[in-house]
Protein backbone atom coordinates (compact mmCIF):
# COMPACT_ATOMS: atom_id res chain seq x y z
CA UNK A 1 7.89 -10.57 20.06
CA UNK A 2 9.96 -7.49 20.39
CA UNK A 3 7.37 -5.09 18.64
CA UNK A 4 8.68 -1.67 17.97
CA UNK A 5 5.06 -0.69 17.03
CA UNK A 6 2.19 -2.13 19.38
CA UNK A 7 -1.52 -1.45 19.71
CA UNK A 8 -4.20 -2.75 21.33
CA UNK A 9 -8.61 -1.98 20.50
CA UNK A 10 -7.00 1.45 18.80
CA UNK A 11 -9.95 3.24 17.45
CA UNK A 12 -10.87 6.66 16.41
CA UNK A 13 -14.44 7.97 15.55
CA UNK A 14 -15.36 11.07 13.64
CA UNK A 15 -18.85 11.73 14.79
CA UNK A 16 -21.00 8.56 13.38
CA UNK A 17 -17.96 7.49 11.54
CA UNK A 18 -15.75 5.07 13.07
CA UNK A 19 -12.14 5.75 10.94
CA UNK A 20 -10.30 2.94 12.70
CA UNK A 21 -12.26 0.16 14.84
CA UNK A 22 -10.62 -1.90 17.49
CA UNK A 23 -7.16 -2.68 15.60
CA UNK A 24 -4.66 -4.81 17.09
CA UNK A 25 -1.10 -4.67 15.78
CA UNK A 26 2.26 -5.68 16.55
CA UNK A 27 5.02 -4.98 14.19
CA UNK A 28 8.49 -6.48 14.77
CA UNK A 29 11.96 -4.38 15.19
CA UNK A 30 13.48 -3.95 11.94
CA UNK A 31 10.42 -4.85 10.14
CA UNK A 32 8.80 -3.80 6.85
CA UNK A 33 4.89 -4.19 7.89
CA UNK A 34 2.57 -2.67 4.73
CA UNK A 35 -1.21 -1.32 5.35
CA UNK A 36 -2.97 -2.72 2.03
CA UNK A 37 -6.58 -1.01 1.22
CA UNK A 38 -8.31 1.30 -0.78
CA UNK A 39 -8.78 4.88 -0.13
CA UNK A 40 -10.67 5.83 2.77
CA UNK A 41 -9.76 2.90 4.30
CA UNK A 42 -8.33 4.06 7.66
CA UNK A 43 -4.48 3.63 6.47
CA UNK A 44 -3.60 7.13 7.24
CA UNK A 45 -5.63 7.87 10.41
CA UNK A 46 -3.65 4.81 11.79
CA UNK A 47 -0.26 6.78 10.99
CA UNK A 48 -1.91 9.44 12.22
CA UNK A 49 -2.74 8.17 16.02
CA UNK A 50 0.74 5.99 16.05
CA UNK A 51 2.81 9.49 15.33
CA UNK A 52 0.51 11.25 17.80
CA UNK A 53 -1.14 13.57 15.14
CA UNK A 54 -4.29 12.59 16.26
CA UNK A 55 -6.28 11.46 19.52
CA UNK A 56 -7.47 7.94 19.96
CA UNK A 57 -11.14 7.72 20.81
CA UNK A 58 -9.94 4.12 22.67
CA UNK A 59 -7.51 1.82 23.13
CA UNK A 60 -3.60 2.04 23.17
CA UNK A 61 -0.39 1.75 21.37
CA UNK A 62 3.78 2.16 21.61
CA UNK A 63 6.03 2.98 19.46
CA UNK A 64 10.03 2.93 19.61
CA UNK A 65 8.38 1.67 23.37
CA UNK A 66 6.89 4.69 24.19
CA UNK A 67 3.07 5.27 24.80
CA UNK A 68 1.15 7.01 22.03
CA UNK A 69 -1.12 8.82 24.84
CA UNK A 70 1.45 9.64 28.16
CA UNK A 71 4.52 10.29 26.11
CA UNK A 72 3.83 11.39 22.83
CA UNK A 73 6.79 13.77 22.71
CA UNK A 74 9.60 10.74 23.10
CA UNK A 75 7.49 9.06 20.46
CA UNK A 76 7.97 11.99 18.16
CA UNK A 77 11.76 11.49 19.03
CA UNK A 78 11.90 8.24 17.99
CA UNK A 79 10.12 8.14 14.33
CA UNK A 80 10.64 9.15 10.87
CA UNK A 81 8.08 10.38 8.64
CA UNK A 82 7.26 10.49 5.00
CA UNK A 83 4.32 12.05 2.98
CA UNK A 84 2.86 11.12 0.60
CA UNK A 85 3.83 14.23 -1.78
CA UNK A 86 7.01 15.41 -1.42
CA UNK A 87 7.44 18.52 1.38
CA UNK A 88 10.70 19.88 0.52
CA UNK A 89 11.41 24.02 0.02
CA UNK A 90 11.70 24.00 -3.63
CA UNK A 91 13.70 27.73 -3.07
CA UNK A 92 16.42 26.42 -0.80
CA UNK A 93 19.15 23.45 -2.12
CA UNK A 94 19.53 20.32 -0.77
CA UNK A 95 21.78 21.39 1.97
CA UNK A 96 19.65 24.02 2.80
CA UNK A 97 16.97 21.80 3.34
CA UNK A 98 19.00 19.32 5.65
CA UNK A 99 20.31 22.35 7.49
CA UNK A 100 17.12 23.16 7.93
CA UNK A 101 15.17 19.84 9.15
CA UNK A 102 18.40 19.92 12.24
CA UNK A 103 17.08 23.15 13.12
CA UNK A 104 13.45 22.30 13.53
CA UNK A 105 14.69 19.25 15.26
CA UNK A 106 17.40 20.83 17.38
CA UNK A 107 19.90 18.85 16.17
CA UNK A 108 23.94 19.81 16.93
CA UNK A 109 26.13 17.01 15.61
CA UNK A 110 23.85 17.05 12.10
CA UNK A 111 26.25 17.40 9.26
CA UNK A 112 28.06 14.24 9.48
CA UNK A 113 24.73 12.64 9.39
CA UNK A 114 23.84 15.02 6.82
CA UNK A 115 27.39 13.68 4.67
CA UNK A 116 26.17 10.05 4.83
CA UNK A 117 22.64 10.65 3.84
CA UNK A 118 23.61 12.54 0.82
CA UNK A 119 26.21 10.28 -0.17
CA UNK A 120 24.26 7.00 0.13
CA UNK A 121 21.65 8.46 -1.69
CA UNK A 122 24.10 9.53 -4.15
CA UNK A 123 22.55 13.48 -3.98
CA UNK A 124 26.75 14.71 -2.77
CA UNK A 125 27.08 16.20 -6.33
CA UNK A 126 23.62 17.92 -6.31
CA UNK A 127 23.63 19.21 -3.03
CA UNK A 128 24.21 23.04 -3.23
CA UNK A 129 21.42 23.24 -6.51
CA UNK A 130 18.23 24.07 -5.56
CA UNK A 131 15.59 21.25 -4.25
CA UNK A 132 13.14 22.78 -7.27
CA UNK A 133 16.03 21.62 -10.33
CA UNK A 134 15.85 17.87 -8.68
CA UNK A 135 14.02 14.97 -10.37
CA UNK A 136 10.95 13.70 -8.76
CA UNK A 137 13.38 10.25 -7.58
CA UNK A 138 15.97 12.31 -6.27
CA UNK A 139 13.24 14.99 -4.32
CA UNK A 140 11.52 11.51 -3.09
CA UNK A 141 15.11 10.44 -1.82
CA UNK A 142 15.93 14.26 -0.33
CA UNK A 143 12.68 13.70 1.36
CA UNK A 144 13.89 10.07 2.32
CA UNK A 145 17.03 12.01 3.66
CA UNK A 146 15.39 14.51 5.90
CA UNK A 147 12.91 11.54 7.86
CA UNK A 148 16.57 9.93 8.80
CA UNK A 149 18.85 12.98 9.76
CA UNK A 150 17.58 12.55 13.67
CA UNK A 151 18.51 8.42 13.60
CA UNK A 152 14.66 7.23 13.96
CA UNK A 153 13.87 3.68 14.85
CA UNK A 154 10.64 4.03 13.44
CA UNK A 155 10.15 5.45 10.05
CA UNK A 156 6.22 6.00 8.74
CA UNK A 157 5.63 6.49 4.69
CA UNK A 158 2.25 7.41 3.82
CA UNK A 159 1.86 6.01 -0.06
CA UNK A 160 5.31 6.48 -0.50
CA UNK A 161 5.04 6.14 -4.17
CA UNK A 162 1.77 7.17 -5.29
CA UNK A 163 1.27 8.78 -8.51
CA UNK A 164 4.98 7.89 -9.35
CA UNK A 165 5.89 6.27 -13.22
CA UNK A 166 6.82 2.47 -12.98
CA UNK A 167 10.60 3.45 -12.92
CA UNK A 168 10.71 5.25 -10.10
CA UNK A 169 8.47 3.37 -8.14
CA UNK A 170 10.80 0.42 -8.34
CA UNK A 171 13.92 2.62 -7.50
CA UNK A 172 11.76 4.21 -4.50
CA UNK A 173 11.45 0.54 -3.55
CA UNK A 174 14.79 -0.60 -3.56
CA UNK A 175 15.73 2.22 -1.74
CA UNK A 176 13.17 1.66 1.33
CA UNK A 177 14.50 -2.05 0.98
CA UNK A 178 17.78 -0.33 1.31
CA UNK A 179 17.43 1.98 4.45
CA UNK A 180 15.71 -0.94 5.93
CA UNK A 181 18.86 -3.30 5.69
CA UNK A 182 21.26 -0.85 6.22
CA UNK A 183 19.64 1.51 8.85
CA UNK A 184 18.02 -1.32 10.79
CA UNK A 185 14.58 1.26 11.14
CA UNK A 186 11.98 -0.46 11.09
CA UNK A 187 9.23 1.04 8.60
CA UNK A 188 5.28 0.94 8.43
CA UNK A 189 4.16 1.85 5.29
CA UNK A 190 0.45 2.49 3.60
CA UNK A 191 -0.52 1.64 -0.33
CA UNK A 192 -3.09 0.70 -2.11
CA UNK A 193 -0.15 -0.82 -4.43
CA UNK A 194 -0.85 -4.69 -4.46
CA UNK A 195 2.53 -5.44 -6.03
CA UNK A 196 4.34 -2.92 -3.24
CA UNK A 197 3.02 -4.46 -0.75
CA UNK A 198 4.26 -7.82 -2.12
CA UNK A 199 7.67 -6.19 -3.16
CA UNK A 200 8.52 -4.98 0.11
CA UNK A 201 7.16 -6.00 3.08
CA UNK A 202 7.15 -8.94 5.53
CA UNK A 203 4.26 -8.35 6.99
CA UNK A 204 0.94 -7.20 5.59
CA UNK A 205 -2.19 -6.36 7.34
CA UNK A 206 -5.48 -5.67 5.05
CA UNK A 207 -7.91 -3.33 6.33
CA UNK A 208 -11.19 -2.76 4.82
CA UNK A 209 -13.45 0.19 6.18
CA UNK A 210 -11.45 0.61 9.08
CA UNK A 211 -11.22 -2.64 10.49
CA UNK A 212 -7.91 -5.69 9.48
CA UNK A 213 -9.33 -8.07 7.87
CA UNK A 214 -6.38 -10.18 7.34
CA UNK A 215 -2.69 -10.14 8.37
CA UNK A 216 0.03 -12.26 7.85
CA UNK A 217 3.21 -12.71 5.39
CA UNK A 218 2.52 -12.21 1.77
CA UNK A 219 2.80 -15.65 0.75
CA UNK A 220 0.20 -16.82 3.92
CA UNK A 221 -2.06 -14.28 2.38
CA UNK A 222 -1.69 -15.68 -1.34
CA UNK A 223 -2.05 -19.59 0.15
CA UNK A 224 -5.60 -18.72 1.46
CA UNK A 225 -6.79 -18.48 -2.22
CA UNK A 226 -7.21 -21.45 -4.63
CA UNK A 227 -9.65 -19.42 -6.94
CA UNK A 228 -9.48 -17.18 -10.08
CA UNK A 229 -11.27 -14.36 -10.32
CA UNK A 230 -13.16 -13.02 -13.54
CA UNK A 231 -14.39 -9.30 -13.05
CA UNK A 232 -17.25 -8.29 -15.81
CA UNK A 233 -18.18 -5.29 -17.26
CA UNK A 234 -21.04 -6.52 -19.11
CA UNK A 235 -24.44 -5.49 -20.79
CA UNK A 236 -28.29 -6.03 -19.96
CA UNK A 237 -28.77 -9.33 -21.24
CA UNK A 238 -26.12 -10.51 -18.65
CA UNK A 239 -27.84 -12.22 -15.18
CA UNK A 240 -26.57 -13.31 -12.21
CA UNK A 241 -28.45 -16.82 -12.93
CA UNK A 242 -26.76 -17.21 -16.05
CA UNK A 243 -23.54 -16.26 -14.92
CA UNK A 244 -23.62 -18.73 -11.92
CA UNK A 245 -24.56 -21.22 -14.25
CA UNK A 246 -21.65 -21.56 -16.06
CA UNK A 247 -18.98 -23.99 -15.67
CA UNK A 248 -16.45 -23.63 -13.00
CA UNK A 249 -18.21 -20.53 -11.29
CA UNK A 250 -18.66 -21.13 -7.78
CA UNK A 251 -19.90 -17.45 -6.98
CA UNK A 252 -21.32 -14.56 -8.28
CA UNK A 253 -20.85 -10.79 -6.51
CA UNK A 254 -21.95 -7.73 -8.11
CA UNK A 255 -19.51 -4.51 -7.73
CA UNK A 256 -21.33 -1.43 -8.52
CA UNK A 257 -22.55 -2.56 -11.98
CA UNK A 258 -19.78 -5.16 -12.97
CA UNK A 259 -19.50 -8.33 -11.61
CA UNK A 260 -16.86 -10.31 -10.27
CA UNK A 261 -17.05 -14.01 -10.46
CA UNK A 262 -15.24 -16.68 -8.29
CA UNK A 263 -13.68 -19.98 -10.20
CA UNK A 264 -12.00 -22.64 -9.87
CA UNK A 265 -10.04 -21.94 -12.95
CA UNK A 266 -10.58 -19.23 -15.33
CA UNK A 267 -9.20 -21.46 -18.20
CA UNK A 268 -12.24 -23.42 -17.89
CA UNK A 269 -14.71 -20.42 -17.61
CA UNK A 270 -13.42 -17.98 -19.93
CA UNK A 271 -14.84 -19.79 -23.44
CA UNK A 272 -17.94 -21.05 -21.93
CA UNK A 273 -18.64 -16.83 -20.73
CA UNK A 274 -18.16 -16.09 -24.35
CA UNK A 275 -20.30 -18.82 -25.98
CA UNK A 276 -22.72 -18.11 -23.42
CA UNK A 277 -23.58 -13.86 -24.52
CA UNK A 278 -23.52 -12.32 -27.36
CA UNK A 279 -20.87 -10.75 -28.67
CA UNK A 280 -21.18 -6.96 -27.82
CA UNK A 281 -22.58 -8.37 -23.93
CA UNK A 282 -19.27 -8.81 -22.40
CA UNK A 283 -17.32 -5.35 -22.40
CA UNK A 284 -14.30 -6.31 -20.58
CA UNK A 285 -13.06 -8.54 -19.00
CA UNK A 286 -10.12 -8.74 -16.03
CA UNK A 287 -8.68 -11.89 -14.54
CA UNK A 288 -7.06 -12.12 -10.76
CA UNK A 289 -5.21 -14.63 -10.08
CA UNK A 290 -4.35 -15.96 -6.33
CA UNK A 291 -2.43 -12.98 -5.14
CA UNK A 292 -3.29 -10.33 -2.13
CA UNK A 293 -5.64 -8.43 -4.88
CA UNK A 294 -7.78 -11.97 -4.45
CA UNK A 295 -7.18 -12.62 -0.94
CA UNK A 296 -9.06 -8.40 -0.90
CA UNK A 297 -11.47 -9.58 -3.06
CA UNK A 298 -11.95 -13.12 -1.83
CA UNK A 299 -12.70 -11.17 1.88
CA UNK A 300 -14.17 -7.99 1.15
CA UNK A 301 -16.09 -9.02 -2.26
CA UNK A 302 -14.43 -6.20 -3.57
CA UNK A 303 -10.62 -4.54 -5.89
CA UNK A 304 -8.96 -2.25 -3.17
CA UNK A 305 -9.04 -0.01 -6.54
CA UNK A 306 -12.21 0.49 -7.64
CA UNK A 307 -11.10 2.21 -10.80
CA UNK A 308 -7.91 -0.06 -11.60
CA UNK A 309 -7.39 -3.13 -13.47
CA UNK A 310 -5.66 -3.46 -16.81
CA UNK A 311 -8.29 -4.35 -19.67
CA UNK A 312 -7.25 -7.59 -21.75
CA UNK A 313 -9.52 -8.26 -25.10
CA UNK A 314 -9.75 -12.27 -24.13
CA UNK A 315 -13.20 -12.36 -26.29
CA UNK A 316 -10.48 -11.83 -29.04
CA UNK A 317 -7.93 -14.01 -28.03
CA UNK A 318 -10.44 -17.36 -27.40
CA UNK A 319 -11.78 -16.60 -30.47
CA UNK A 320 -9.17 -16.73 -32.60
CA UNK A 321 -8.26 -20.22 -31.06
CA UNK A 322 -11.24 -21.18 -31.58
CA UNK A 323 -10.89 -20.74 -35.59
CA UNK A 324 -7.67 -22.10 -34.83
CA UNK A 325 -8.63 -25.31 -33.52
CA UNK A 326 -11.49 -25.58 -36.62
């Protein structure tokens, strides 16, 4: 395969903690490849040793087909990079800013470049007001701008839209489609965004305490699972042995003090869980259904978010078709 990123056994320990262990990669030229976990996973340390921010303890990697370790300084040359907060100079206009990325670059023949970037990105009309008046979607595509002005082949995002609204999300999306199609860069980005990663990219590796614990497209992911999953927030009187009891349930996990339970179809499940407690037992209640958040959970036993999950009142809802059907 023609890999424009490569590695090989690339780890990096911290003392007694091991960051990144022993993770093979290849992602193809032209590429969208996504890093799916939670936080503290080891996404970032990985951008980190591929963009030659950091040492690896072992192994090796490429990128743009230069080593990591001997020639860190082409590899530099050759990539794009974008945090995950936006690192503009709020005091200087958009220009400014571009003018200003060519001269920590030493770039000559910029402003052409400059020209196409703002006009793609539709910024041309904004660009002599100051970075600080823009919208957070047009500072994310200024930001977008500068990681492109030196023609990468390799362009890294760091949760490229974390802690965005819904709206701009999506447009930040489109656009990385865009610059991916258009540019031809290939692009490695980390989220902890299940539906990103599914959005965007081709490939998708997920990587659980530092190590990838599956990779492949996002629809070879989703095929692994044929299972619902029901997470719990529940009361005392709820027990693993009567949970695994009920119909359908073919495993029971505890996740700090909810539970998550594996089905073959939460259809089936869901009224026999609420004729089983009593009322004020089950708190909430969360279904997954086979997508990568299941294939996480299905591997790890474990949400990549911890705190996420959209509450849905189905005590309420097979209730009332209960009375319905009475």
């Amino acid at each position: 395969m023609d890999s424009a990123i490569s590695a090989r056994g690339l780890t990096k320990v911290y003392g007694k903690l091991t960051a990144v262990d022993h993770v093979d990669m290849d992602v193809r030229r032209g590429g969208i490849f996504g890093l799916l976990g939670p936080n503290g996973a080891g996404k970032t340390t990985i951008i980190k040793l591929l963009t030659g921010l950091s040492e690896p303890t072992e192994g090796e990697a490429s990128v743009a087909g230069f080593d990591i370790r001997r020639q860190p300084m082409h590899v530099k040359k050759n990539i794009g990079w974008v945090a995950a907060e936006v690192i503009l100079d709020d005091d200087l206009s958009g220009w400014e800013n571009l003018w200003l990325q060519a001269k920590l670059q030493r770039l000559t023949d910029w402003k052409g470049r400059a020209d196409d970037l703002l006009r793609y990105f539709e910024l041309t009309d904004r660009q002599k007001d100051r970075v600080g008046t823009y919208s957070t979607g047009m500072r994310k595509k200024m930001e977008i701008a500068l990681a492109l002005l030196h023609q990468p082949q390799v362009v890294f995002m760091d949760e490229p839209t974390i802690g965005l609204d819904p709206n701009v999300r999506r447009m930040l999306w489109k656009l990385i489609t865009g610059v991916n199609q258009e540019f031809g860069i290939t692009v490695l980005l980390t989220s902890h965004y299940i539906e990103e990663a599914d959005a965007l990219c081709d490939q998708v590796a997920i990587i659980d305490r530092g190590k990838f614990v599956a990779r492949g497209t996002p629809a070879e992911l989703k095929s692994r699972i044929q299972n619902d999953f029901i997470e719990l927030e529940t009361g005392p009187d709820v027990t693993e042995e009567k949970l695994a009891a009920l119909p359908g349930v073919t495993e029971v996990r505890t996740q700090g003090k909810d539970w998550i339970l594996k089905v073959t179809s939460a259809e089936v499940t869901l009224p026999h869980l609420f004729s089983a407690f009593p009322e004020n037992a089950i708190r909430n209640v969360s279904i997954h259904r086979p997508s990568l958040e299941s294939v996480f959970i299905d591997i790890t036993g474990h949400k990549i978010d911890q705190a996420g999950g959209d509450v849905q009142d189905f005590r309420k809802f097979y209730m009332t078709m209960r009375r319905a059907r009475q």
